[in-house]
C-alpha atoms as a PDB file:
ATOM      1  CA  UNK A   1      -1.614  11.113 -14.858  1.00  0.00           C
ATOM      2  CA  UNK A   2      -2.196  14.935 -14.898  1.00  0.00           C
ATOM      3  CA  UNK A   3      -4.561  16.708 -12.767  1.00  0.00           C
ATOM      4  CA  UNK A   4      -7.185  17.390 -15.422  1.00  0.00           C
ATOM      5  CA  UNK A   5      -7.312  13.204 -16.133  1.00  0.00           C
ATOM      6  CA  UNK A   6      -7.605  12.859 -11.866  1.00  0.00           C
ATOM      7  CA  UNK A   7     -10.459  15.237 -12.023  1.00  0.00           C
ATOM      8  CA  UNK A   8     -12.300  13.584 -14.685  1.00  0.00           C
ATOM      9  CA  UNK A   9     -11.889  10.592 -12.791  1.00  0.00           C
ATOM     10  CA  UNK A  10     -13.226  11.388  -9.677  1.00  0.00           C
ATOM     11  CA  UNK A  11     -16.094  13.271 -11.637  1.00  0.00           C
ATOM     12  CA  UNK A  12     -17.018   9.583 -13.216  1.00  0.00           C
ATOM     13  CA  UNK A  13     -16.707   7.902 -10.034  1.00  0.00           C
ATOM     14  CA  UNK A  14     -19.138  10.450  -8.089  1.00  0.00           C
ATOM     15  CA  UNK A  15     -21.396  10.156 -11.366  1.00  0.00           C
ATOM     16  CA  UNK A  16     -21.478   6.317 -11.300  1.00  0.00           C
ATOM     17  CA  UNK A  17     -22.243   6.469  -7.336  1.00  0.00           C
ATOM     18  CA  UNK A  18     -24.651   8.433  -8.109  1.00  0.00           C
ATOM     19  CA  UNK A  19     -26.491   6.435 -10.730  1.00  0.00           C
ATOM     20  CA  UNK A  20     -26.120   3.625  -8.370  1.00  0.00           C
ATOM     21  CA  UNK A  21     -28.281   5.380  -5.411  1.00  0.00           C
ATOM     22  CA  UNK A  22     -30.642   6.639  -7.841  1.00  0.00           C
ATOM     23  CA  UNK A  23     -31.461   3.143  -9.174  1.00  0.00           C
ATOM     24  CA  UNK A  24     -31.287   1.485  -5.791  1.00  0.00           C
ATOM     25  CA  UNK A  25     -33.584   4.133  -5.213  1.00  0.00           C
ATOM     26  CA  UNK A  26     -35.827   3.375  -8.007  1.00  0.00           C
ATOM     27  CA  UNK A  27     -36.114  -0.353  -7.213  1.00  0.00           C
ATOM     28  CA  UNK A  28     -36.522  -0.163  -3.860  1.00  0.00           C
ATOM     29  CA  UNK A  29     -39.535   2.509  -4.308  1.00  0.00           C
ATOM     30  CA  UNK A  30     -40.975  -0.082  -6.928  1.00  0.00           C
ATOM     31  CA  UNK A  31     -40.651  -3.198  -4.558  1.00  0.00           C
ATOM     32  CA  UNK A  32     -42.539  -1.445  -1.642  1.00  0.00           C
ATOM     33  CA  UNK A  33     -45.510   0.069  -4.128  1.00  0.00           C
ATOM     34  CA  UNK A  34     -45.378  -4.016  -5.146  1.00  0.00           C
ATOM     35  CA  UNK A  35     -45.655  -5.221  -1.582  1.00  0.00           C
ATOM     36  CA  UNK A  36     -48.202  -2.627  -0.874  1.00  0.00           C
ATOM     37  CA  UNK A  37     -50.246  -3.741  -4.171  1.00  0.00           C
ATOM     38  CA  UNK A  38     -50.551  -7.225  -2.466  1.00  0.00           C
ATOM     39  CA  UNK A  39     -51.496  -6.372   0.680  1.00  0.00           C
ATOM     40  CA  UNK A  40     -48.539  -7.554   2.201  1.00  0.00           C
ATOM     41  CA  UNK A  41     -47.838  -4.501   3.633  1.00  0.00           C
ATOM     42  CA  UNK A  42     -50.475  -0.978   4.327  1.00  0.00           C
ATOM     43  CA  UNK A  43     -50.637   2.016   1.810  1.00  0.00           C
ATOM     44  CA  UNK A  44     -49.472   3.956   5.343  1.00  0.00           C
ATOM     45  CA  UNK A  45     -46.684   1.438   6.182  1.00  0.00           C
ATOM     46  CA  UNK A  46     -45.701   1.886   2.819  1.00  0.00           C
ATOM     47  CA  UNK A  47     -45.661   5.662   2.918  1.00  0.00           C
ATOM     48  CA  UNK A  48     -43.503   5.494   5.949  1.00  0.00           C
ATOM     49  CA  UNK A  49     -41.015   3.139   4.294  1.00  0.00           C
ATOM     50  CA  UNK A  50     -40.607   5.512   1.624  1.00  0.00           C
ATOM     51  CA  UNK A  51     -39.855   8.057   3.905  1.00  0.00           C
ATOM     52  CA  UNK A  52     -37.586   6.464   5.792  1.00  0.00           C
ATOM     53  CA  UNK A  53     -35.990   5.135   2.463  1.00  0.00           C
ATOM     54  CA  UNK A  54     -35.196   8.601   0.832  1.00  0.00           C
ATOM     55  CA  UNK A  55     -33.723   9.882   4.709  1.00  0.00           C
ATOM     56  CA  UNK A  56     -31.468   7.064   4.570  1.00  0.00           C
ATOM     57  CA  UNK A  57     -30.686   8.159   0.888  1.00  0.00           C
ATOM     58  CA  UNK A  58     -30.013  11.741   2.123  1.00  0.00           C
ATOM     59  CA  UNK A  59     -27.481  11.277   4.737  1.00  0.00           C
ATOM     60  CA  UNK A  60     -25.734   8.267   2.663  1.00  0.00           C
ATOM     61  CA  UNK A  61     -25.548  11.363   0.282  1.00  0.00           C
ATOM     62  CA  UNK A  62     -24.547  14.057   2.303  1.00  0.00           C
ATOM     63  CA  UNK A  63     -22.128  11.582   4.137  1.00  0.00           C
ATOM     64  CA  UNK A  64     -20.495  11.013   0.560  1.00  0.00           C
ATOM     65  CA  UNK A  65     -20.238  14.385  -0.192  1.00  0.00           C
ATOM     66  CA  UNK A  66     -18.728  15.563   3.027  1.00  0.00           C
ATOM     67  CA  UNK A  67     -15.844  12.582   2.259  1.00  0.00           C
ATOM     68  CA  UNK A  68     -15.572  13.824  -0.989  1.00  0.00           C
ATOM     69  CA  UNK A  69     -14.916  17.196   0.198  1.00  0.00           C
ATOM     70  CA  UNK A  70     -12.460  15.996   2.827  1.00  0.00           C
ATOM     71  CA  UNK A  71     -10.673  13.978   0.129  1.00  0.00           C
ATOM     72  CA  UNK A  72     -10.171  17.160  -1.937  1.00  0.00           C
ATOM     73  CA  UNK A  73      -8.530  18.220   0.492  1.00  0.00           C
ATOM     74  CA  UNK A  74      -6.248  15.652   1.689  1.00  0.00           C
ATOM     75  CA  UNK A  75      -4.573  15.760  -1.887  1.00  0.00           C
ATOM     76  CA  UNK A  76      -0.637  15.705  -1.009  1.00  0.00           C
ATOM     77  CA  UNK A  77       0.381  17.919  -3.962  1.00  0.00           C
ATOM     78  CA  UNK A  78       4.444  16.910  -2.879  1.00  0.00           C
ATOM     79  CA  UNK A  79       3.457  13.344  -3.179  1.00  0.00           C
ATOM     80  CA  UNK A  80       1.250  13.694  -6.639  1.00  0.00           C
ATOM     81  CA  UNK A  81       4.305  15.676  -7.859  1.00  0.00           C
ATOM     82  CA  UNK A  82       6.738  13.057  -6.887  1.00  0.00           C
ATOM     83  CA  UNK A  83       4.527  10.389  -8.673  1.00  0.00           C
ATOM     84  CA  UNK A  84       4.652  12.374 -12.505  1.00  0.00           C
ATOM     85  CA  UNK A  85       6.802  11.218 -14.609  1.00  0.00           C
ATOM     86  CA  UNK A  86       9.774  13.898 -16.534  1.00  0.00           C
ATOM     87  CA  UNK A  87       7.324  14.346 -19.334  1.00  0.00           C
ATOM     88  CA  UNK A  88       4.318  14.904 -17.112  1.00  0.00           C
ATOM     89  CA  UNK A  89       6.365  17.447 -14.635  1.00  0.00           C
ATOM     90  CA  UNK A  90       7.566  19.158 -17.562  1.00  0.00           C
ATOM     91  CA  UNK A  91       4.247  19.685 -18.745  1.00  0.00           C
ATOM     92  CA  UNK A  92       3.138  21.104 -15.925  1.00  0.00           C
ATOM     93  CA  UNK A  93       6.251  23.715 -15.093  1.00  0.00           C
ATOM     94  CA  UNK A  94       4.843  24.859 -18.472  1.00  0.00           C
ATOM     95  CA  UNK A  95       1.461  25.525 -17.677  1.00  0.00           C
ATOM     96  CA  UNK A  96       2.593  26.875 -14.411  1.00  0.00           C
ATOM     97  CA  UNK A  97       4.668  29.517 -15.723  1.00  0.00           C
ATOM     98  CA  UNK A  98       2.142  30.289 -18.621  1.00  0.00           C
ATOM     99  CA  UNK A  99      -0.327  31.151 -15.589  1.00  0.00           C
ATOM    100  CA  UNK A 100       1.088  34.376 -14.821  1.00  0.00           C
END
């Protein structure tokens, strides 16, 4: 696996997350304007669930992003070298010394 692949995969996992929250997001929002619609809970309840709903959303987010980050940076670069095969490590002494 080369580092462009292991970028593109982490970009698609982040993207899918993200898709995830934002329809969790979605139904929740619909399910409380439901609840509200038959009275079983008030138009200011509702509000406030809402609120609290997209605050949860925001630090689940932020939390994710601040793991991301750290994950970025935990990347052993001896031990993904170790792990490429001849072909792979050849590849990329290439487009090392082509970097100059």
């Amino acid at each position: 696996m080369d580092m462009d692949n292991l970028s593109e995969g982490l970009k698609k996992v982040m993207l899918a997350g993200i898709g995830a929250m934002a329809l969790t997001a979605e139904k929740s929002q619909k399910f409380i304007e439901d609840m509200v619609e038959k009275g079983e809970i008030t138009v200011e309840q509702g509000k406030a669930l809402n609120k609290e709903l997209k605050h949860t959303m925001d630090e689940k987010k932020k939390e994710n992003e601040e793991k991301d980050n750290k994950d970025d940076k935990d990347i052993d670069i001896a031990d993904f070298v170790s792990k490429l095969s001849p072909e792979q490590l050849k590849e990329l002494k290439e487009q090392l010394g082509n970097e100059k």
